[in-house]
PDB file of N, CA and C in Angstrom:
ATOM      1  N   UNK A   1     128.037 132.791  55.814  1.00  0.00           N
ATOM      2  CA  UNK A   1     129.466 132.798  56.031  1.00  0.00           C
ATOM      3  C   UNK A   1     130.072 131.556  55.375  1.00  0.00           C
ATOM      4  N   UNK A   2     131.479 131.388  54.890  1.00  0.00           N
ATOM      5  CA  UNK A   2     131.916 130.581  54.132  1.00  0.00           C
ATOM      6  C   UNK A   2     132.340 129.629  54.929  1.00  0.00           C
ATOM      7  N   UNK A   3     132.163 128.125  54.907  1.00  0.00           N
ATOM      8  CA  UNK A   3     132.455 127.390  55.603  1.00  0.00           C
ATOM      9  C   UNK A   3     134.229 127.284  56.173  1.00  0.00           C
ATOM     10  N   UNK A   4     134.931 127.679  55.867  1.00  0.00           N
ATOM     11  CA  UNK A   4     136.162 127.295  55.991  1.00  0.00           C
ATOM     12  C   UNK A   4     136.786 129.008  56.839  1.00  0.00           C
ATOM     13  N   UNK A   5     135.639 129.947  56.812  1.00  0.00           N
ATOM     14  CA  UNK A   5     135.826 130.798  58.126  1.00  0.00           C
ATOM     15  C   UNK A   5     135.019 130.658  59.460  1.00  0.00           C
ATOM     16  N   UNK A   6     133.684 129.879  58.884  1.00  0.00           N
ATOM     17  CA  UNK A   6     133.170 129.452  60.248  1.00  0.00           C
ATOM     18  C   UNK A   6     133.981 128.471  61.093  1.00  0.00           C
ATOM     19  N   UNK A   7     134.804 127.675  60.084  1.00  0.00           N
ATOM     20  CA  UNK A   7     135.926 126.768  61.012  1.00  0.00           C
ATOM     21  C   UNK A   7     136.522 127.570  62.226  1.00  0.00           C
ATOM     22  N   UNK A   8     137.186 128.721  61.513  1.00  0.00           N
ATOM     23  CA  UNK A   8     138.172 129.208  62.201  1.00  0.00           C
ATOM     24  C   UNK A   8     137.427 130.470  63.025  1.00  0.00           C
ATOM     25  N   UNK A   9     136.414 131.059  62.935  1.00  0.00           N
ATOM     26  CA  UNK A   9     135.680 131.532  64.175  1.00  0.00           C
ATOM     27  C   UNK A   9     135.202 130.679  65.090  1.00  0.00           C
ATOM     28  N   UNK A  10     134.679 129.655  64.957  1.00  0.00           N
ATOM     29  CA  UNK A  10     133.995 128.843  66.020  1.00  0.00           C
ATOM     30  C   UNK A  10     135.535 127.939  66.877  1.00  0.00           C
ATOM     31  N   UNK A  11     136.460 128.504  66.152  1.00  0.00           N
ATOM     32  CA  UNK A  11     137.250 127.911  66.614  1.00  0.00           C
ATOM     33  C   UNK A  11     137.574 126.276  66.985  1.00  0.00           C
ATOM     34  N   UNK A  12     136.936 125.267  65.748  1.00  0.00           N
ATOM     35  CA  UNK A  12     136.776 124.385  65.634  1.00  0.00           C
ATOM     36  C   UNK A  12     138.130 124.078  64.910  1.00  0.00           C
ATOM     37  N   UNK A  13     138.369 124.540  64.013  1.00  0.00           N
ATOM     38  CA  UNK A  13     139.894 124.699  63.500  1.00  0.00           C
ATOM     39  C   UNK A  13     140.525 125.698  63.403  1.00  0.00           C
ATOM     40  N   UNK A  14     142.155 125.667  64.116  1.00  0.00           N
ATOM     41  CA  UNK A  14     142.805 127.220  64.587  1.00  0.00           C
ATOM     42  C   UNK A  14     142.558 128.035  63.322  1.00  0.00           C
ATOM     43  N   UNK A  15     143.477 127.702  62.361  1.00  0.00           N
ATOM     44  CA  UNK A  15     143.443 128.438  61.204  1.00  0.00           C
ATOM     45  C   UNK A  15     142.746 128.286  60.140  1.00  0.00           C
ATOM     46  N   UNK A  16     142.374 129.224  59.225  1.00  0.00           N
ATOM     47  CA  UNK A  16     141.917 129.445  57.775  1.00  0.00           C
ATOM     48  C   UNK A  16     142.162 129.029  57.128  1.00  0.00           C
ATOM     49  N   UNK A  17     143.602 128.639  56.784  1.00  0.00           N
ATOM     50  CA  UNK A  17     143.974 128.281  55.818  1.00  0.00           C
ATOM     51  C   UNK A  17     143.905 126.367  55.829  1.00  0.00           C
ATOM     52  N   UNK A  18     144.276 125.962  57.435  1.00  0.00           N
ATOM     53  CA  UNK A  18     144.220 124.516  57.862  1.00  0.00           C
ATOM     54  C   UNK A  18     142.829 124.044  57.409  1.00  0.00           C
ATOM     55  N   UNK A  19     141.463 124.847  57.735  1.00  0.00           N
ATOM     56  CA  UNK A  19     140.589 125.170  57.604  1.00  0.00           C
ATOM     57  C   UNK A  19     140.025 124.643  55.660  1.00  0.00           C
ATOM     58  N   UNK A  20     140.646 125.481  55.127  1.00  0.00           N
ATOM     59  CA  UNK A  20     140.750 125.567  53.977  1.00  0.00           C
ATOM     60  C   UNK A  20     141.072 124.570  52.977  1.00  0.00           C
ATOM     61  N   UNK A  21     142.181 123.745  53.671  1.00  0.00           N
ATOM     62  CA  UNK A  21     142.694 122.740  53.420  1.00  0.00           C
ATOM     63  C   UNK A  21     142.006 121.098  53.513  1.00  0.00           C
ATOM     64  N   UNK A  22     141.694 121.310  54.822  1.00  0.00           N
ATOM     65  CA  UNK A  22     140.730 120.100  55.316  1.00  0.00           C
ATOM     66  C   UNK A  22     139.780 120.022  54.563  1.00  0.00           C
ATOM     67  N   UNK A  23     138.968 121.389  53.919  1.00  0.00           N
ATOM     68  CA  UNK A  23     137.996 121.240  53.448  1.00  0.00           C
ATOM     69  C   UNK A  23     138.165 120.525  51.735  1.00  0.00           C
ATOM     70  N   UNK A  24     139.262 120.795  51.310  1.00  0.00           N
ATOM     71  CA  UNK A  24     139.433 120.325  49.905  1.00  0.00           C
ATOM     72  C   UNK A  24     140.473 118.881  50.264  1.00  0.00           C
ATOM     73  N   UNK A  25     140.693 118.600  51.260  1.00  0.00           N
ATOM     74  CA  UNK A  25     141.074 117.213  51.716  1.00  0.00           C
ATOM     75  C   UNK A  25     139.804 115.913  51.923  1.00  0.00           C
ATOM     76  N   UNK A  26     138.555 116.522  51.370  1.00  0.00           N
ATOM     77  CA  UNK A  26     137.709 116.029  52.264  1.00  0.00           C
ATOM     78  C   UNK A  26     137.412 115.510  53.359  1.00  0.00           C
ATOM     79  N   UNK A  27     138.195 116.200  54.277  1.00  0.00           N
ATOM     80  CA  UNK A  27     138.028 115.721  55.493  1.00  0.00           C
ATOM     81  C   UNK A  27     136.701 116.267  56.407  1.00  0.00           C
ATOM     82  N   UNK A  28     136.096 116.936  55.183  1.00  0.00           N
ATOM     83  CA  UNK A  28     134.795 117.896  56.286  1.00  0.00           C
ATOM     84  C   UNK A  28     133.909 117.664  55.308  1.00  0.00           C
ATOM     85  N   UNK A  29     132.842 117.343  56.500  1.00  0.00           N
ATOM     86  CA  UNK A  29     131.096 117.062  55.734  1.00  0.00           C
ATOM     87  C   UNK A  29     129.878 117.889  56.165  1.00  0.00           C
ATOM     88  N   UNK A  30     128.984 118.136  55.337  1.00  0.00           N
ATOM     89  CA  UNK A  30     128.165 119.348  55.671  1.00  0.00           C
ATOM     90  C   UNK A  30     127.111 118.545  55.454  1.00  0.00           C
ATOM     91  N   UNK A  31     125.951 118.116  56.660  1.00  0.00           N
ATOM     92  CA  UNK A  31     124.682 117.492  56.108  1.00  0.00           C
ATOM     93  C   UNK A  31     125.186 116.158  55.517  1.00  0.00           C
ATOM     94  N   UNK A  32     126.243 115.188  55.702  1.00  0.00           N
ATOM     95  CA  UNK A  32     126.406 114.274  55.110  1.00  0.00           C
ATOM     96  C   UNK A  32     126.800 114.300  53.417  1.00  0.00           C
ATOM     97  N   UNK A  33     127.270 115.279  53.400  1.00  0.00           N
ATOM     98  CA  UNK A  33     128.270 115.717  51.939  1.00  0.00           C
ATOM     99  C   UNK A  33     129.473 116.504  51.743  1.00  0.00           C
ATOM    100  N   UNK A  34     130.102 116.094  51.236  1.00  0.00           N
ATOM    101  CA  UNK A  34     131.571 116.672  50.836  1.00  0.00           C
ATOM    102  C   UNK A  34     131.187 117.627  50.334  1.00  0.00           C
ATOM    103  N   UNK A  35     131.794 119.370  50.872  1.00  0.00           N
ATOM    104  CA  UNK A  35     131.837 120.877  50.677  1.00  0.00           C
ATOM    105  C   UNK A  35     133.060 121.490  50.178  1.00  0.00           C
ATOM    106  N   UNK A  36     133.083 122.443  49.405  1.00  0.00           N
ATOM    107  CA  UNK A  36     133.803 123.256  49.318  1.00  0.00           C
ATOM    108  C   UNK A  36     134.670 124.158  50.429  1.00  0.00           C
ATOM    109  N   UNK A  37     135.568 125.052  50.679  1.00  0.00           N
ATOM    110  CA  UNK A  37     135.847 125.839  51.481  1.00  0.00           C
ATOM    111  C   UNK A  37     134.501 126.769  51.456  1.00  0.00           C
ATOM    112  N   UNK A  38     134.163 127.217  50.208  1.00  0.00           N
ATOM    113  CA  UNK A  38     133.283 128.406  49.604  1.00  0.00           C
ATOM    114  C   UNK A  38     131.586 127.863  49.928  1.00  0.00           C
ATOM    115  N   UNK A  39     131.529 126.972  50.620  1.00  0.00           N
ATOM    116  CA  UNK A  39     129.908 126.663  50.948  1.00  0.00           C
ATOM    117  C   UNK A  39     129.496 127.871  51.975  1.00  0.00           C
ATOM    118  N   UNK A  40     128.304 127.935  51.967  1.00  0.00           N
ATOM    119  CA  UNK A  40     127.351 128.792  52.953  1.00  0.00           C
ATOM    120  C   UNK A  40     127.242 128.150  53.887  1.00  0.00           C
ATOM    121  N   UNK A  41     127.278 128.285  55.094  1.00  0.00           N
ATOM    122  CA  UNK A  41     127.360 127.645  56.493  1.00  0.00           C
ATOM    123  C   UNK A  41     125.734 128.438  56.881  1.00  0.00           C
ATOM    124  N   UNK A  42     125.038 127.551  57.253  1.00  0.00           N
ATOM    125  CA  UNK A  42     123.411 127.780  57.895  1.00  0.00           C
ATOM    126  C   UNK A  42     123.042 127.430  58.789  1.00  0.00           C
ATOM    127  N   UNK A  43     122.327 128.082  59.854  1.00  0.00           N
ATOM    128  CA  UNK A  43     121.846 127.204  60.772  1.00  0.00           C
ATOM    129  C   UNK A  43     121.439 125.968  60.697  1.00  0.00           C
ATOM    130  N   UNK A  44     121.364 124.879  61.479  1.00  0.00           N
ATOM    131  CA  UNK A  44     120.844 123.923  61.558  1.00  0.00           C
ATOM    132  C   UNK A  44     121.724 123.182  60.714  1.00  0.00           C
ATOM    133  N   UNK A  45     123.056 123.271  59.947  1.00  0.00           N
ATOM    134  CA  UNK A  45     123.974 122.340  59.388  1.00  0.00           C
ATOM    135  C   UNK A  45     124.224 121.679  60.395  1.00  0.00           C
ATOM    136  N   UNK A  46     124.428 120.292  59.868  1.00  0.00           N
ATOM    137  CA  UNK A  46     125.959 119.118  60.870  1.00  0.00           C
ATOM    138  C   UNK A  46     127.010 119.125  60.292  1.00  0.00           C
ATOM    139  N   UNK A  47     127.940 119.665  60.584  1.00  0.00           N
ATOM    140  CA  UNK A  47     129.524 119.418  59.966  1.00  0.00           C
ATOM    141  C   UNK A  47     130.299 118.216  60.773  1.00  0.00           C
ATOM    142  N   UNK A  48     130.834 117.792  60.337  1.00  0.00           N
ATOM    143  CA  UNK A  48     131.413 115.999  60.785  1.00  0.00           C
ATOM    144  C   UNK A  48     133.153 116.998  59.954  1.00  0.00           C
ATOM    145  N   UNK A  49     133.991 116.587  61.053  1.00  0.00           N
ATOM    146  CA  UNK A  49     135.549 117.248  60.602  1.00  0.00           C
ATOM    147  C   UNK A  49     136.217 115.769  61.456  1.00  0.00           C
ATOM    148  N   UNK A  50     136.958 114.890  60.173  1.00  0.00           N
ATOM    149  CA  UNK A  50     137.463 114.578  60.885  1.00  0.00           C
ATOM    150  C   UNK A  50     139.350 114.628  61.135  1.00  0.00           C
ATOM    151  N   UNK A  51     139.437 114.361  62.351  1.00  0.00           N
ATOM    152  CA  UNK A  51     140.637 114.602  62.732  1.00  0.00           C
ATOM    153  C   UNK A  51     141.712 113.081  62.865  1.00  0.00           C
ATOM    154  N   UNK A  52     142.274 112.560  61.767  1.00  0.00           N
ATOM    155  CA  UNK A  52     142.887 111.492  61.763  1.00  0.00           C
ATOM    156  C   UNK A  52     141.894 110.330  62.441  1.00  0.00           C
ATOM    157  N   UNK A  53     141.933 109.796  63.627  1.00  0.00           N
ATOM    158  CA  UNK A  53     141.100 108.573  63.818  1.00  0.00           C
ATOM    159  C   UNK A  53     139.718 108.768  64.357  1.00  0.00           C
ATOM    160  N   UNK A  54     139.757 110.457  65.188  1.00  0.00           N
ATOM    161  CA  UNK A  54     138.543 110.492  65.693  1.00  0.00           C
ATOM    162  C   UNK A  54     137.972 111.660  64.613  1.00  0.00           C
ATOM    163  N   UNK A  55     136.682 111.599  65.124  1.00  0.00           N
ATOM    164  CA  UNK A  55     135.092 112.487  64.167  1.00  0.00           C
ATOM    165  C   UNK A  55     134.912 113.639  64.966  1.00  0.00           C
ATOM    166  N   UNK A  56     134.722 114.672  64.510  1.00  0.00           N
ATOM    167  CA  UNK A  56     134.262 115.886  65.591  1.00  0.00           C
ATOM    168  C   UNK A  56     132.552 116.297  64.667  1.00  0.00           C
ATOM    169  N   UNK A  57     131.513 115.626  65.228  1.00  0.00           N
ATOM    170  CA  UNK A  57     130.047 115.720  64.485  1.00  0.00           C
ATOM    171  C   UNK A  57     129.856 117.195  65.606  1.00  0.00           C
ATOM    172  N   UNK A  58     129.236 118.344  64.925  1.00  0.00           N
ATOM    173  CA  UNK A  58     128.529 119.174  65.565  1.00  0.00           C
ATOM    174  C   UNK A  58     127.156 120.133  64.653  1.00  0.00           C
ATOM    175  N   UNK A  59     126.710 120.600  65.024  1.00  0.00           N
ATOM    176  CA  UNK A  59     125.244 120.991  64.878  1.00  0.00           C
ATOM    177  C   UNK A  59     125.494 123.004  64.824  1.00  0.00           C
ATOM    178  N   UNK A  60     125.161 123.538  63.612  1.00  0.00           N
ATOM    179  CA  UNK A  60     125.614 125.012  63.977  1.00  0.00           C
ATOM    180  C   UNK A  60     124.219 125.841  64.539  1.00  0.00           C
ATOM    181  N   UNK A  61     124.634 126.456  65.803  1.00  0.00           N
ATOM    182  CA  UNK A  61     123.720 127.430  66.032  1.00  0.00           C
ATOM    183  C   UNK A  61     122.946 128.352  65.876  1.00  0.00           C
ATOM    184  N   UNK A  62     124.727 129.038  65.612  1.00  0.00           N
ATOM    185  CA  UNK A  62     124.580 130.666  65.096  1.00  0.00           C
ATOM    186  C   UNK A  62     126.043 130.612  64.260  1.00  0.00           C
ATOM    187  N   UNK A  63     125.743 131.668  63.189  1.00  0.00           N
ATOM    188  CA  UNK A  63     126.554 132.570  62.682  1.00  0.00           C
ATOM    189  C   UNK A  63     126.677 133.506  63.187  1.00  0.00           C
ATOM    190  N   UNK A  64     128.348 133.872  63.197  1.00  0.00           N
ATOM    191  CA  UNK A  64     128.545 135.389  63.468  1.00  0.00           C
ATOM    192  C   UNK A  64     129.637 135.917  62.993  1.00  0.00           C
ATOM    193  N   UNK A  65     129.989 137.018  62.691  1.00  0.00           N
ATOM    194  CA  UNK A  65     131.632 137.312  61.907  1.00  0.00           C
ATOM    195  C   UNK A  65     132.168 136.659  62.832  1.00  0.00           C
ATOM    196  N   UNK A  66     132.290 137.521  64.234  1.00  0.00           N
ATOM    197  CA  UNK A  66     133.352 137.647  64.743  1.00  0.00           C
ATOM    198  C   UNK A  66     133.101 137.164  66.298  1.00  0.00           C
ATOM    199  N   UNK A  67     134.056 136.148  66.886  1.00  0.00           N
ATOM    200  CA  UNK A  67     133.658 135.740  68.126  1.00  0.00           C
ATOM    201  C   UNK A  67     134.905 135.891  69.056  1.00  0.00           C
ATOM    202  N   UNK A  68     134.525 136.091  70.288  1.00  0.00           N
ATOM    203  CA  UNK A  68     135.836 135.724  71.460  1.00  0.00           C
ATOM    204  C   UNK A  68     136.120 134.293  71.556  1.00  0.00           C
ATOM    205  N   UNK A  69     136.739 133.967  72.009  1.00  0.00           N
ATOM    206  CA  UNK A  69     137.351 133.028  72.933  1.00  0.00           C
ATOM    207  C   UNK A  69     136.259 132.227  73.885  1.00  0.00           C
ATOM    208  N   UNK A  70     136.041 132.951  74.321  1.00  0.00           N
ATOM    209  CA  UNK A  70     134.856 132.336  75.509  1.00  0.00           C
ATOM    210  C   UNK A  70     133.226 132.454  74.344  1.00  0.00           C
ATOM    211  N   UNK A  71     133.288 132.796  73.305  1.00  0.00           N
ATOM    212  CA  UNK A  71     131.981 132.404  73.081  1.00  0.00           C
ATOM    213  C   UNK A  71     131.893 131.941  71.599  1.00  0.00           C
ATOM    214  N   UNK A  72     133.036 131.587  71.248  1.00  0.00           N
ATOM    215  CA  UNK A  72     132.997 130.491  70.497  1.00  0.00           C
ATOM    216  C   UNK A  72     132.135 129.706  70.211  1.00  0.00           C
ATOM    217  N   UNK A  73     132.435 128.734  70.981  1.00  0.00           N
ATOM    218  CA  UNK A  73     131.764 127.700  71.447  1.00  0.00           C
ATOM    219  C   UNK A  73     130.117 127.678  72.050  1.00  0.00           C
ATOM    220  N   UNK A  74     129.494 129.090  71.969  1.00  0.00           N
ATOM    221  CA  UNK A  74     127.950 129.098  71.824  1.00  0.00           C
ATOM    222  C   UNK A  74     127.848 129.334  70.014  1.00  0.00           C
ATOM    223  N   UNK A  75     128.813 129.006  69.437  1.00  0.00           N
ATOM    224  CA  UNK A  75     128.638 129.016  68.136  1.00  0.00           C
ATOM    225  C   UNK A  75     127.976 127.728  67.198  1.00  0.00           C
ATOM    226  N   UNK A  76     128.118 126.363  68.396  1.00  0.00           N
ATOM    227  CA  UNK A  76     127.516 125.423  67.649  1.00  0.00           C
ATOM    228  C   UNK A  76     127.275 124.266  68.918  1.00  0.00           C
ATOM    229  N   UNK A  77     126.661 123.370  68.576  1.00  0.00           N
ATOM    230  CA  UNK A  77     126.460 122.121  69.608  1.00  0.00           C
ATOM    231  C   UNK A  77     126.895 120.597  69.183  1.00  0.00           C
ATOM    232  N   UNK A  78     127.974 120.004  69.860  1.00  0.00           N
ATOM    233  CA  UNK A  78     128.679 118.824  69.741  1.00  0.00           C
ATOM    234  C   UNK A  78     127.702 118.050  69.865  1.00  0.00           C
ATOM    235  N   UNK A  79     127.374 116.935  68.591  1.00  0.00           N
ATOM    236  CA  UNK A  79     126.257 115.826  68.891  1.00  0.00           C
ATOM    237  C   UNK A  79     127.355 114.546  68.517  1.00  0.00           C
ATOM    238  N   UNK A  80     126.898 113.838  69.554  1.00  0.00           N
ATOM    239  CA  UNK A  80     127.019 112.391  69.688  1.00  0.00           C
ATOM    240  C   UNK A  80     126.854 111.782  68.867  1.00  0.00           C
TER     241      UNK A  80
END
């Protein structure tokens, strides 16, 4: 899945396009490297997004197209 829709399924960032943006802002790191929107998102990536002063580091689980609301968030694991 393309990184800049796993944003917006995991619901890490609302939209696609914000999504999209951040990613060619470099504001998002995959494994400790600057990505495309168009990267492959894999298990076991760390994406680091950051959001003006603070870092959001997380760890991906699973891929999936399509997620709810409530399970989002078994989509990846927030590391410290």
């Amino acid at each position: 899945m393309r990184l800049d829709k796993y944003l917006k399924v995991s619901r890490l960032i609302k939209r696609r396009t914000v999504a999209n943006t951040a990613c060619e802002n470099e504001r998002v790191l995959v494994n400790g490297q600057e990505r495309k929107p168009a990267y492959r998102v894999k298990i076991g990536d760390v994406i680091e997004i950051a959001f003006g002063q603070r870092t959001l580091k997380v760890e991906v689980v699973d891929v999936a197209e399509h997620a709810t609301k409530d399970s989002a968030s078994a989509l990846y694991r927030e590391i410290p």
